[in-house]
Protein backbone atom coordinates (compact mmCIF):
# COMPACT_ATOMS: atom_id res chain seq x y z
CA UNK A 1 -7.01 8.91 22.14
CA UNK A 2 -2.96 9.30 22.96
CA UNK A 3 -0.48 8.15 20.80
CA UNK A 4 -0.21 4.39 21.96
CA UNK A 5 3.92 3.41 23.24
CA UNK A 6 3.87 -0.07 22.66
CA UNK A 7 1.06 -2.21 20.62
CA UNK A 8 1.59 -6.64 20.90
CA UNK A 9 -1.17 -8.37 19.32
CA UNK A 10 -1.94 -11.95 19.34
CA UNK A 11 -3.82 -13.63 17.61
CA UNK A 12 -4.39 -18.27 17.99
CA UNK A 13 -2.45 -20.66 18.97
CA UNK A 14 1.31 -20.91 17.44
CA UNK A 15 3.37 -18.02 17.95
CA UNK A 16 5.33 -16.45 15.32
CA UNK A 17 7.43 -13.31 17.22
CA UNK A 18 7.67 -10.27 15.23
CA UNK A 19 9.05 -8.02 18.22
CA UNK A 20 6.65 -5.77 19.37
CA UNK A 21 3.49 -6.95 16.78
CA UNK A 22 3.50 -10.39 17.91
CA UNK A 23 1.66 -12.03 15.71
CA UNK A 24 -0.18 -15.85 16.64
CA UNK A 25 -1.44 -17.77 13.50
CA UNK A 26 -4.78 -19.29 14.32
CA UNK A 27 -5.37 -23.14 13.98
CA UNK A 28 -7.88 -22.56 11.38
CA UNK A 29 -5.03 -20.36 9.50
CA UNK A 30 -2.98 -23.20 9.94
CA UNK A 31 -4.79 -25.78 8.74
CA UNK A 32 -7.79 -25.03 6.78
CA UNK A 33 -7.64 -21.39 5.77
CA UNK A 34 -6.27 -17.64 6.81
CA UNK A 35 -8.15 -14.44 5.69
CA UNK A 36 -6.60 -11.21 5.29
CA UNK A 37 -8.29 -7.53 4.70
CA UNK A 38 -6.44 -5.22 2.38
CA UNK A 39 -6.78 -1.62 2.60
CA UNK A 40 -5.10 1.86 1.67
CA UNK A 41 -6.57 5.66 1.32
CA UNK A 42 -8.47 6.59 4.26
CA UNK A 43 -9.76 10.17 4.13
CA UNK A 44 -11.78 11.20 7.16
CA UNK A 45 -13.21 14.16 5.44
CA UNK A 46 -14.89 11.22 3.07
CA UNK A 47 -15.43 8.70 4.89
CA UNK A 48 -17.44 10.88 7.86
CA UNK A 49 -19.87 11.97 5.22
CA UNK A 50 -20.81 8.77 3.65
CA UNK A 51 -24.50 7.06 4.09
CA UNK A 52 -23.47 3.78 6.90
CA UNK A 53 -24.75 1.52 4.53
CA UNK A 54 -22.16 2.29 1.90
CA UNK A 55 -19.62 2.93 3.95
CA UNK A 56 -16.57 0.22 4.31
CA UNK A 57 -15.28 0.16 6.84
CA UNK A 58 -18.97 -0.75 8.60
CA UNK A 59 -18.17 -3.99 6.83
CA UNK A 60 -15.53 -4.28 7.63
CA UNK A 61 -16.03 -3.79 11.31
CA UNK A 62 -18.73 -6.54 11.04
CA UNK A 63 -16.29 -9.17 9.35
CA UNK A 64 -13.81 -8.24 12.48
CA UNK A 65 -16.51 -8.61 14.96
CA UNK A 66 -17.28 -12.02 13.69
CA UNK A 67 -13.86 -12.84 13.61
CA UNK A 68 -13.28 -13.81 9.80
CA UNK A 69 -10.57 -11.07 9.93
CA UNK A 70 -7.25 -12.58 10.80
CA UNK A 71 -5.05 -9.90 9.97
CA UNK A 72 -5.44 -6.32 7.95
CA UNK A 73 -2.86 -4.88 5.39
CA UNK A 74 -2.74 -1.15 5.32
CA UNK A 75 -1.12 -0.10 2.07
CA UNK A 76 -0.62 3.58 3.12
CA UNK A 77 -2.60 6.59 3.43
CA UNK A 78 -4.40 5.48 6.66
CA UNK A 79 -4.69 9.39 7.34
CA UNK A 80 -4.39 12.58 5.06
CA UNK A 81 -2.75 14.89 6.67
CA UNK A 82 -2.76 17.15 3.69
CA UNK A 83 -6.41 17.23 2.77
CA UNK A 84 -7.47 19.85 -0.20
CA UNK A 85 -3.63 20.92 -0.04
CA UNK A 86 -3.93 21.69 -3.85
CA UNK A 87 -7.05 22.90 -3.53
CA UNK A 88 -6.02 25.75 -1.00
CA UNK A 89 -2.94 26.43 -2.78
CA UNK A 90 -4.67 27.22 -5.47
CA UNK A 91 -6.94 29.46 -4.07
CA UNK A 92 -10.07 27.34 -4.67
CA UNK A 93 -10.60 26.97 -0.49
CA UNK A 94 -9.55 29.11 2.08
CA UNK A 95 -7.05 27.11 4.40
CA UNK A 96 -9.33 28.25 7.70
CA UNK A 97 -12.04 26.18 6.07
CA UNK A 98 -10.16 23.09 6.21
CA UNK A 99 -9.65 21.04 9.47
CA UNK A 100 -7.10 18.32 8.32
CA UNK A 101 -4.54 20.32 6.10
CA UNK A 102 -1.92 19.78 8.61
CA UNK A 103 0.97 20.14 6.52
CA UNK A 104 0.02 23.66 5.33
CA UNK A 105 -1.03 24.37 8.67
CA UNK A 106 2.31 23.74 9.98
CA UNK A 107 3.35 25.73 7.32
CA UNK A 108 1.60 28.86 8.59
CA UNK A 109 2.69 28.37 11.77
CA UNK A 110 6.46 28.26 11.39
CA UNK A 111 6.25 30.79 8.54
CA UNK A 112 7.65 33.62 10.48
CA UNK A 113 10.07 31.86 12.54
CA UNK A 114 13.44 31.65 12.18
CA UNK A 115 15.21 28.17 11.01
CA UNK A 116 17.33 27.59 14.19
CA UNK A 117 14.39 28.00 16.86
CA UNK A 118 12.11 25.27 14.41
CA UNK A 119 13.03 22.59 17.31
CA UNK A 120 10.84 24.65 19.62
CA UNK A 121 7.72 23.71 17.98
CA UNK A 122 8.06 20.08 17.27
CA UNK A 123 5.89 19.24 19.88
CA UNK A 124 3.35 21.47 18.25
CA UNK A 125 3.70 20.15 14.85
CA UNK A 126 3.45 16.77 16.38
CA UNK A 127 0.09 17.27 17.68
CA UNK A 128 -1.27 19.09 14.64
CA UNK A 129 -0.14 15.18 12.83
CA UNK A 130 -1.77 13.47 15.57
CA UNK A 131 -4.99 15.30 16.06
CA UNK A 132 -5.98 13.74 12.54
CA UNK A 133 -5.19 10.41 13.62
CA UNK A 134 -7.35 10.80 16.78
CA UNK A 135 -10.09 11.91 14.08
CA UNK A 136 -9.58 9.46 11.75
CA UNK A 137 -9.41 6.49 14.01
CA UNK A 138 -12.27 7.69 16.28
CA UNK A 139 -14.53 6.95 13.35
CA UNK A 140 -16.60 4.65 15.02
CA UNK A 141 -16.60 1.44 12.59
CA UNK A 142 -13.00 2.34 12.28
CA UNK A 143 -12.16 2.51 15.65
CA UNK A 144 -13.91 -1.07 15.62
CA UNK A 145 -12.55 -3.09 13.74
CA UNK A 146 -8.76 -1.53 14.22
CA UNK A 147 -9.21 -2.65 17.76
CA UNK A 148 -10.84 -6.28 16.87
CA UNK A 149 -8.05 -7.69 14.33
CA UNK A 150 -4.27 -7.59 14.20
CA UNK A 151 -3.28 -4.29 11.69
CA UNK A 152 0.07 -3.77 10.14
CA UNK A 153 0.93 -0.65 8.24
CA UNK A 154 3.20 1.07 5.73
CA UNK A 155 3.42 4.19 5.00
CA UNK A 156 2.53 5.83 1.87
CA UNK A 157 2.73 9.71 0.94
CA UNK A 158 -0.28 11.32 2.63
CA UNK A 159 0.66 10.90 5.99
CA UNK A 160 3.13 13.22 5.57
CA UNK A 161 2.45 15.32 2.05
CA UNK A 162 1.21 14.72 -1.22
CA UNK A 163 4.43 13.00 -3.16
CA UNK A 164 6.48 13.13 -0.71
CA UNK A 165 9.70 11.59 -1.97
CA UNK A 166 8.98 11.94 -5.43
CA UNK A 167 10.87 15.43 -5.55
CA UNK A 168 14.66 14.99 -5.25
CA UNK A 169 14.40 18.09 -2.79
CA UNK A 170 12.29 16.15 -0.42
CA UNK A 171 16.30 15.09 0.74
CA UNK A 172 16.61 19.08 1.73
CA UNK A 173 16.98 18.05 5.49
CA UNK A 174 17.69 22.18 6.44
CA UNK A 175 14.27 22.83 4.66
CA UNK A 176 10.87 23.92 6.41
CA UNK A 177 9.08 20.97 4.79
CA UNK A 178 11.39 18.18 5.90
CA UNK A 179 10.92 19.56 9.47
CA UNK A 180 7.23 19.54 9.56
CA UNK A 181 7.88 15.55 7.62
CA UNK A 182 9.79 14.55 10.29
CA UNK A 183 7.16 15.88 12.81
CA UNK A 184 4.31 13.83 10.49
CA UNK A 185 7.09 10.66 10.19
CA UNK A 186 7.17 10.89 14.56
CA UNK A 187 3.66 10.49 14.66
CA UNK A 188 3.55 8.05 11.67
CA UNK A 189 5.66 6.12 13.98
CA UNK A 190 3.78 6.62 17.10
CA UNK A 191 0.55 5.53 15.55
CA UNK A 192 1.73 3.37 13.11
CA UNK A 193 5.15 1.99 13.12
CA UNK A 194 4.74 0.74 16.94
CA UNK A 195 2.22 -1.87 16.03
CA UNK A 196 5.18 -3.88 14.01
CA UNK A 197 8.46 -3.05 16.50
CA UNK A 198 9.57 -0.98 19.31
CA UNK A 199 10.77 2.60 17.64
CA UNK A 200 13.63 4.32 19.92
CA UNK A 201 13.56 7.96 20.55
CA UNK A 202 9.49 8.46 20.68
CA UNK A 203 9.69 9.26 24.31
CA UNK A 204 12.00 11.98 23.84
CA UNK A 205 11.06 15.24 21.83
CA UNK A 206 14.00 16.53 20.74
CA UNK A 207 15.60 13.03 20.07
CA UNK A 208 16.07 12.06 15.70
CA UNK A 209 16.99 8.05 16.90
CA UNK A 210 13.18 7.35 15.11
CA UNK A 211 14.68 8.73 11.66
CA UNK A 212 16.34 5.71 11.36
CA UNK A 213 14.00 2.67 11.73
CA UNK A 214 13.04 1.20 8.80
CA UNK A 215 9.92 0.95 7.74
CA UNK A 216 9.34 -2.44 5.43
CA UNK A 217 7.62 -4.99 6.87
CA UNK A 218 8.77 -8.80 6.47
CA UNK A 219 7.57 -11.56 8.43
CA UNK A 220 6.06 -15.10 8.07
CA UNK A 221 2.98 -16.84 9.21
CA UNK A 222 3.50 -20.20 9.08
CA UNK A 223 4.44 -21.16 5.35
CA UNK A 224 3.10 -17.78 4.46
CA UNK A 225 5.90 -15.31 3.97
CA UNK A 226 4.86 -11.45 3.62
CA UNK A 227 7.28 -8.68 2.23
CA UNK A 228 5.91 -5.49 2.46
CA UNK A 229 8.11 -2.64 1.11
CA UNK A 230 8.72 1.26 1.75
CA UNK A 231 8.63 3.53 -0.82
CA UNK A 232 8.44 6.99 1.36
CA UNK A 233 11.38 6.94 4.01
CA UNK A 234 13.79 5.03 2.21
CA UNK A 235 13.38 8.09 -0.76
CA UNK A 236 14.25 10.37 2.42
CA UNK A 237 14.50 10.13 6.04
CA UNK A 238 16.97 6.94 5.03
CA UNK A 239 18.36 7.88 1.95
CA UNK A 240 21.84 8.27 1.54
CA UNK A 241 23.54 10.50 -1.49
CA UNK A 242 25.98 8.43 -3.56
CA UNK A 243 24.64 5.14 -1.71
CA UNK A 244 21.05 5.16 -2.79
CA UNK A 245 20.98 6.60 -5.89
CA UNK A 246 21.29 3.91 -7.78
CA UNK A 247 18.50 2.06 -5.95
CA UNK A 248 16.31 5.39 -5.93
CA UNK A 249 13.15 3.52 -4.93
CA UNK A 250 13.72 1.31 -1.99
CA UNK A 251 17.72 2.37 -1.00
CA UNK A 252 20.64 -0.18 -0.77
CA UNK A 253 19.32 -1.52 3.23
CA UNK A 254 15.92 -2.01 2.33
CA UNK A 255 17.30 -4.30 -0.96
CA UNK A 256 19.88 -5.94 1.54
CA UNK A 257 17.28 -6.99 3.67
CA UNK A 258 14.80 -8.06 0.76
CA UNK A 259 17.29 -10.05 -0.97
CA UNK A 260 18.50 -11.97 2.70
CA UNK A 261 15.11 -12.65 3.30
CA UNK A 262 14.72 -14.28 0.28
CA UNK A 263 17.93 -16.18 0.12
CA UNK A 264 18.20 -19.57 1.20
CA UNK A 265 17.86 -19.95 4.96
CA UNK A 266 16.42 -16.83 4.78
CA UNK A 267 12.98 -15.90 6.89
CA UNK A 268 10.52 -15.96 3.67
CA UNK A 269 12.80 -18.23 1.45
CA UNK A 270 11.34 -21.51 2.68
CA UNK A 271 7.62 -20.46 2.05
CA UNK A 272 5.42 -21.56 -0.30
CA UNK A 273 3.16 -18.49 -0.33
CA UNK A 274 4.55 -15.42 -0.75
CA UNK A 275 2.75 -12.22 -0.65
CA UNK A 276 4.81 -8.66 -1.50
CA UNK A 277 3.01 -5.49 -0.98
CA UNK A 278 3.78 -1.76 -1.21
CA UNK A 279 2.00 1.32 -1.71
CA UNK A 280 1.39 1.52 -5.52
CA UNK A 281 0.64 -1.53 -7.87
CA UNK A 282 4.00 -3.23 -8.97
CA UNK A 283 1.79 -3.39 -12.23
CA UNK A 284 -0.06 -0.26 -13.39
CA UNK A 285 0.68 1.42 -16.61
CA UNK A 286 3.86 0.69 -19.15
CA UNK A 287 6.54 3.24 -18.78
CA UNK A 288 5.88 5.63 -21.75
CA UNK A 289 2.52 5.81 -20.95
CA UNK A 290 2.65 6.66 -16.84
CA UNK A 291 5.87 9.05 -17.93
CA UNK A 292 3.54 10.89 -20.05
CA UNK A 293 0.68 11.14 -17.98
CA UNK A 294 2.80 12.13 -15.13
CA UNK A 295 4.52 14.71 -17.06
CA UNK A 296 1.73 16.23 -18.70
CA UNK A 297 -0.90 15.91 -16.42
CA UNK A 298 -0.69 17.80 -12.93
CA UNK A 299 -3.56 15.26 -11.09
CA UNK A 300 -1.28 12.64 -12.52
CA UNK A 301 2.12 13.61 -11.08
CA UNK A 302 1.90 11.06 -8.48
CA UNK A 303 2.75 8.58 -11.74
CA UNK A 304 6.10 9.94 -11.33
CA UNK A 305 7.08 8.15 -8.15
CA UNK A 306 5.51 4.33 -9.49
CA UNK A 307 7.37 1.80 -10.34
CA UNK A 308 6.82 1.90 -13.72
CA UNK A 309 8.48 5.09 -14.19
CA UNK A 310 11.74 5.37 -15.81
CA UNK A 311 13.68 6.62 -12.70
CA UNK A 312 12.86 3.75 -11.09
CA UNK A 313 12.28 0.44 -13.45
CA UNK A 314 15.21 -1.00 -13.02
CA UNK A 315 13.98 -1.76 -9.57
CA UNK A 316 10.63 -2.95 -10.74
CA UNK A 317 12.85 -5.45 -12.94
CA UNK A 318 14.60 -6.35 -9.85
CA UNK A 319 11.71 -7.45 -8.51
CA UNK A 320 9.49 -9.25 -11.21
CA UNK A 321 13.49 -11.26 -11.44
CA UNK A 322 13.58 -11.89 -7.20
CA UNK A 323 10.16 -13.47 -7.52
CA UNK A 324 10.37 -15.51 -10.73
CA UNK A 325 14.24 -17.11 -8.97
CA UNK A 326 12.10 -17.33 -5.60
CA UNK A 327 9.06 -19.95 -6.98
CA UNK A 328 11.70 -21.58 -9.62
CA UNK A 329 13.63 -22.80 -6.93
CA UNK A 330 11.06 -25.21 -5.52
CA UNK A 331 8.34 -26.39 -7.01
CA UNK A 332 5.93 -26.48 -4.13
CA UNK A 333 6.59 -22.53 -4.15
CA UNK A 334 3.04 -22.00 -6.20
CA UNK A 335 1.56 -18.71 -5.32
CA UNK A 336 2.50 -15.05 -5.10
CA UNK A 337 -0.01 -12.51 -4.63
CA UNK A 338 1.17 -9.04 -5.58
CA UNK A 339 -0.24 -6.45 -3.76
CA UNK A 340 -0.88 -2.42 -3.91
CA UNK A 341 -3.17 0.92 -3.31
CA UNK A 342 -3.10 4.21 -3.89
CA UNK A 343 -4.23 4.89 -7.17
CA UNK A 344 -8.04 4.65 -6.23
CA UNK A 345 -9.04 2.08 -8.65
CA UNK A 346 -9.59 -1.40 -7.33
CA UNK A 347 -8.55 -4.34 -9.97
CA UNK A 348 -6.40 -7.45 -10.77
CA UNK A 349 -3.83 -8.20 -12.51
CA UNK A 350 -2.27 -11.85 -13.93
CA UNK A 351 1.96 -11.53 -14.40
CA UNK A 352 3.13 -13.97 -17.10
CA UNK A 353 6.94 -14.71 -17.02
CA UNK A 354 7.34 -15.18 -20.79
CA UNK A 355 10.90 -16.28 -20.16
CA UNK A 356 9.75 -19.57 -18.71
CA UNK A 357 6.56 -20.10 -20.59
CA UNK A 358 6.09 -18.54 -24.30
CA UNK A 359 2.51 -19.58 -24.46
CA UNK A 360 1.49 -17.40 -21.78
CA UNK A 361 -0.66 -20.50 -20.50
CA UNK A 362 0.92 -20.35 -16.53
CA UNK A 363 0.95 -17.32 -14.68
CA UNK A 364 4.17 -16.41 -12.53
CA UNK A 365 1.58 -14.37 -10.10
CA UNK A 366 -1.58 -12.34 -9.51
CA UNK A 367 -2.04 -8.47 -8.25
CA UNK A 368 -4.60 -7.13 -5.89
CA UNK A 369 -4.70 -3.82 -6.21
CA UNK A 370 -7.66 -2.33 -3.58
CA UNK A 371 -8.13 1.72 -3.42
CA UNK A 372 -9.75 3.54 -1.75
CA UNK A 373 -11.75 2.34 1.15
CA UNK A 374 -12.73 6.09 1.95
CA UNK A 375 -12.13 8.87 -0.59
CA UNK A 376 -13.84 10.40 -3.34
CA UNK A 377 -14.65 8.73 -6.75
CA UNK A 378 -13.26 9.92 -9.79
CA UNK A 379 -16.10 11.62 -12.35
CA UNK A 380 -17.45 9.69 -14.93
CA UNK A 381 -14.90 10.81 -17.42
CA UNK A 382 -12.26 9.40 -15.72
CA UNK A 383 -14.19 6.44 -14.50
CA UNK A 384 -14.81 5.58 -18.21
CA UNK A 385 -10.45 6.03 -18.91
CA UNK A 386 -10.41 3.61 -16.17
CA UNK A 387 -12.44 0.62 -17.43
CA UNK A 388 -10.96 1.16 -20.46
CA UNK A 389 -7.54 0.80 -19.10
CA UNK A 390 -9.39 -2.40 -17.20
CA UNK A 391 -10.47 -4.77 -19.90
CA UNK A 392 -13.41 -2.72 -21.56
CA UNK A 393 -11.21 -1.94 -24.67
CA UNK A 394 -9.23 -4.75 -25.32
CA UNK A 395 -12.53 -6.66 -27.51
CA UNK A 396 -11.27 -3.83 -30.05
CA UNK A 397 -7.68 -4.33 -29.69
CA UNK A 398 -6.15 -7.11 -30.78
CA UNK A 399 -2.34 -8.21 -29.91
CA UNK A 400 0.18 -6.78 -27.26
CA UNK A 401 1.57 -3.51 -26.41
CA UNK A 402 5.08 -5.08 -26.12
CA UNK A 403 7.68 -3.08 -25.26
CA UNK A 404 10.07 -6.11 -23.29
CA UNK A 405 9.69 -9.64 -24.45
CA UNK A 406 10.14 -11.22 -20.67
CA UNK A 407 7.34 -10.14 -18.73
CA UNK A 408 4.13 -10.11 -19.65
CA UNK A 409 0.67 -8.49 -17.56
CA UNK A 410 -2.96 -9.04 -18.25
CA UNK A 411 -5.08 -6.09 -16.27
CA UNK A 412 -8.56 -7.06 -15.84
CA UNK A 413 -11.99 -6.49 -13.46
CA UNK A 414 -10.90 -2.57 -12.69
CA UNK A 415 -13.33 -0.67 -11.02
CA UNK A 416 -13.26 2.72 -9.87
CA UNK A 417 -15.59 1.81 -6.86
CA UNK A 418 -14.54 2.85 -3.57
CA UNK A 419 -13.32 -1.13 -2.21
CA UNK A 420 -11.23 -3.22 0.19
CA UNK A 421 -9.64 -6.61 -0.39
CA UNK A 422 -10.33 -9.79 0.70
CA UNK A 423 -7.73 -12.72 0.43
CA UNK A 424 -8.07 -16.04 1.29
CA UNK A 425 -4.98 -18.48 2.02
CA UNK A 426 -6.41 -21.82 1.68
CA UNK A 427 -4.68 -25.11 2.06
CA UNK A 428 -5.00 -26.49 -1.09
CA UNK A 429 -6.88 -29.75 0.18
CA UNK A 430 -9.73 -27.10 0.89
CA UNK A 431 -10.05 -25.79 -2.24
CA UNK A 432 -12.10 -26.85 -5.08
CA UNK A 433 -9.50 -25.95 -7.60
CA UNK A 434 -6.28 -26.63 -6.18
CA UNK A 435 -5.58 -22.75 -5.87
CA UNK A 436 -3.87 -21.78 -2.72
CA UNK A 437 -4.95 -17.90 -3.07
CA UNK A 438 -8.32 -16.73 -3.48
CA UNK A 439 -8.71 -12.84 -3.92
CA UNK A 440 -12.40 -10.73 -3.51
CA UNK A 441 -12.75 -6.63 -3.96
CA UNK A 442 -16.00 -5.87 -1.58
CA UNK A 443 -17.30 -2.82 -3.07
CA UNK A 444 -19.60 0.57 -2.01
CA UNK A 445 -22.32 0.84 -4.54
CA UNK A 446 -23.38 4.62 -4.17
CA UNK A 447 -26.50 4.21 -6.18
CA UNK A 448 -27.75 1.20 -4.66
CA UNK A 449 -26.49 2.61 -1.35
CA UNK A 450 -24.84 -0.80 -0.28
CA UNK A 451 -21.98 -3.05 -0.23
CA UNK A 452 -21.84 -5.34 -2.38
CA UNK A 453 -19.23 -8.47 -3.08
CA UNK A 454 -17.26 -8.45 -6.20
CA UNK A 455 -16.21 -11.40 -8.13
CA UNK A 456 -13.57 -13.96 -6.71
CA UNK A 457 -10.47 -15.20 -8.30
CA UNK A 458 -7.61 -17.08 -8.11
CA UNK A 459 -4.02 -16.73 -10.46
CA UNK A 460 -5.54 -19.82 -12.72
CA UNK A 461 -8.53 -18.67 -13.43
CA UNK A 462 -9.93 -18.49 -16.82
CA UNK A 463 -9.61 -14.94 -17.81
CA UNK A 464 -12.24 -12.89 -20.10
CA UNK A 465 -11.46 -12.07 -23.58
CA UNK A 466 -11.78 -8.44 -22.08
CA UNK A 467 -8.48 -7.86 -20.41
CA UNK A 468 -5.82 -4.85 -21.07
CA UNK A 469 -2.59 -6.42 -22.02
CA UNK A 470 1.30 -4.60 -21.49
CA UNK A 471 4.56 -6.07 -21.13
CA UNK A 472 6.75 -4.83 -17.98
CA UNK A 473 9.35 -2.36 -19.06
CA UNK A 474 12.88 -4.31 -17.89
């Protein structure tokens, strides 16, 4: 497998151009229903060991090959090219006895080389970055369904290194590490950027012109408008000192282009479905709680780079306030779905704007958030922390955690299951309830040794008295 130039996909009947991922809406998108796969953490050295009949993306394959796929989602980590990094810097494996640490392998190489002669191994780097993409994609159900249903992609950390852009150095552009990320961000592009537009500078070793695409995603599909954000390159191939750091999360262009989008005449404003993405849950854990953790607990450091954390709530505000003025300008604008990976819990949550409605009786929208669809489960420990945080405790809590009076979130129906999302985009003629999004997690049952479906819902669903309440820190 070589590192594809150019990837156009079509899909139907009624165009929609998106440059080079040209994207055709089916009729039966159009005017009965659209399904879409969600996905996100995709760890060969998981997924290759796994029993078929629990394994995902085998169902996922089969859903493609009977075309009930009409596009799939990736929310990041579609390869890990830093696999047991920890683990191996730690002294707990041997780096020799790991095939797809590619970030520590570049490491090694360049480790005795001086700074100005780095250029003369990019193309070596490069292929160390693409050899696990030629691994991870030649998985054969993998290798399926990628090549049966239209895929777009953002990036998230492990394509490059664990946290990458969480650490304010990860802007060092004279370091080693930022010249083995821009080798892993190439690739990234090559593999993955290309399906959505052209990227300049690919063909050209030596050339930086890829450094500056950006790497958000928005587009429509018929009423059906899709923002998908960046949270990796903005925080450093495209951040700018004294521009971004106010906007630390997504950078000043990325906002520019969100907030055009959404503006009146804009390409999403005249939806009335809108579905925003990005790596980790808009939603997770309140901000004392996922500072804490990610201060105090080193598997939990990865909380320091969500939205939730204090660095970086003022965007998450920005957000939950683009969405609510985005449906209160029309009516007909009924439905956002909020979606995220990453944090290798699959689960739901219902967003309340108390603002509008102090009774809490009409949601403003509902998360997916699907992880992983190939890596390891946590141990039961954490997998009991984890339905706790999902519902299981609330029958013995009563009341809110409130630390903001304005937004309001309900978590519910966690599970730390491996899993992939299923959404369905009905017209509202079609479905039973009026509900224009339907959302499924399909789940691997290790014990049973099969997949299984989880439990569908839509934002007005009746929710359980088990649910795990928060407010959003704003």
């Amino acid at each position: 497998m070589t590192a594809p130039r150019w990837s156009r996909t079509l899909f139907g009947s009624l165009g929609i151009d998106l440059g080079c991922f040209s994207l055709r809406a089916s009729s039966r998108a159009r005017c009965t229903r659209m399904q879409l796969a969600v996905v996100s953490c995709n760890k060969i050295s998981v997924v290759e060991t796994l029993d078929p009949q629990e394994d995902l993306w085998t169902d996922l394959c089969v859903r493609a090959g009977r075309h009930e796929i009409d596009l799939v989602v990736h929310l990041g980590d579609q390869v890990y090219a830093d696999d047991s990094m920890h683990d191996i810097e730690g002294g707990k494996v041997q780096l020799t006895e790991v095939e797809h640490c590619k970030f520590l392998q570049a490491k090694r190489r360049l480790k005795d080389v001086e700074s100005e002669n780095w250029l003369d191994y990019t193309e070596e780097v490069c292929d160390m970055y693409r050899d696990v993409y030629r691994k991870t994609w030649s998985h054969p159900p993998t290798r399926r369904a990628l090549a049966n249903v239209p895929n777009v992609m953002i990036m998230d950390d492990h394509e490059i290194r664990d946290d990458w852009g969480d650490d304010p150095d990860d802007h060092m552009t004279d370091s080693m590490e930022h010249f083995i990320a821009r080798c892993g961000y190439r690739v990234f592009c090559e593999y993955q950027g290309q399906l959505y537009s052209h990227v300049p500078g690919l063909q050209h070793p030596v050339s930086d012109e890829f450094l500056a695409t950006k790497q958000h995603r928005i587009f429509r599909i018929a009423r059906i408008g899709f923002v998908l954000v960046d949270m990796r390159c903005a925080r450093t191939f495209n951040f700018r000192p004294g521009v971004d750091a106010s906007n630390s999360m997504l950078g000043q262009d990325q906002w520019a282009d969100i907030d055009e989008a959404l503006s009146p005449g804009g390409l999403v404003a005249d939806c009335d479905t809108l579905i925003f993405g990005s790596g980790v849950p808009l939603l997770f854990y309140t901000t004392k709680l996922n500072d804490f953790l990610g201060s105090n607990c080193k598997d939990s450091d990865d909380l320091l780079g969500h939205w939730s954390n204090s660095r970086h709530k003022k965007e998450q505000a920005r957000v939950l306030r683009l969405l609510r003025g985005w449906k209160k300008k029309d009516r007909s604008r009924n439905q956002i779905l909020l979606i995220g990976g990453d944090v290798h819990v699959g689960g739901f949550t219902t967003l309340y704007d108390y603002e509008e409605d102090k009774t809490l009786a009409n949601p403003l929208a509902l998360q997916l958030f699907s992880s992983s669809i190939g890596n390891s489960q946590f141990n039961a420990f954490t997998q009991l922390g984890i339905r706790m945080m999902g519902g299981d405790l609330n029958p013995f809590v009563d009341g809110h955690e409130c630390v903001h009076h304005t937004f309001h979130f309900k978590h519910h129906h966690w599970t730390p299951q491996r899993n992939y999302g299923l959404v369905w985009i009905l017209n509202n003629l079609h479905s039973p309830t009026g509900d224009r999004l339907r959302c499924q997690l399909i789940l691997s049952d290790p014990e049973a040794k099969k997949i299984v479906p989880g439990l569908q819902l839509s934002i007005n669903d009746e929710l359980p008295p088990a649910v795990s309440c928060g407010c959003a820190v704003l």
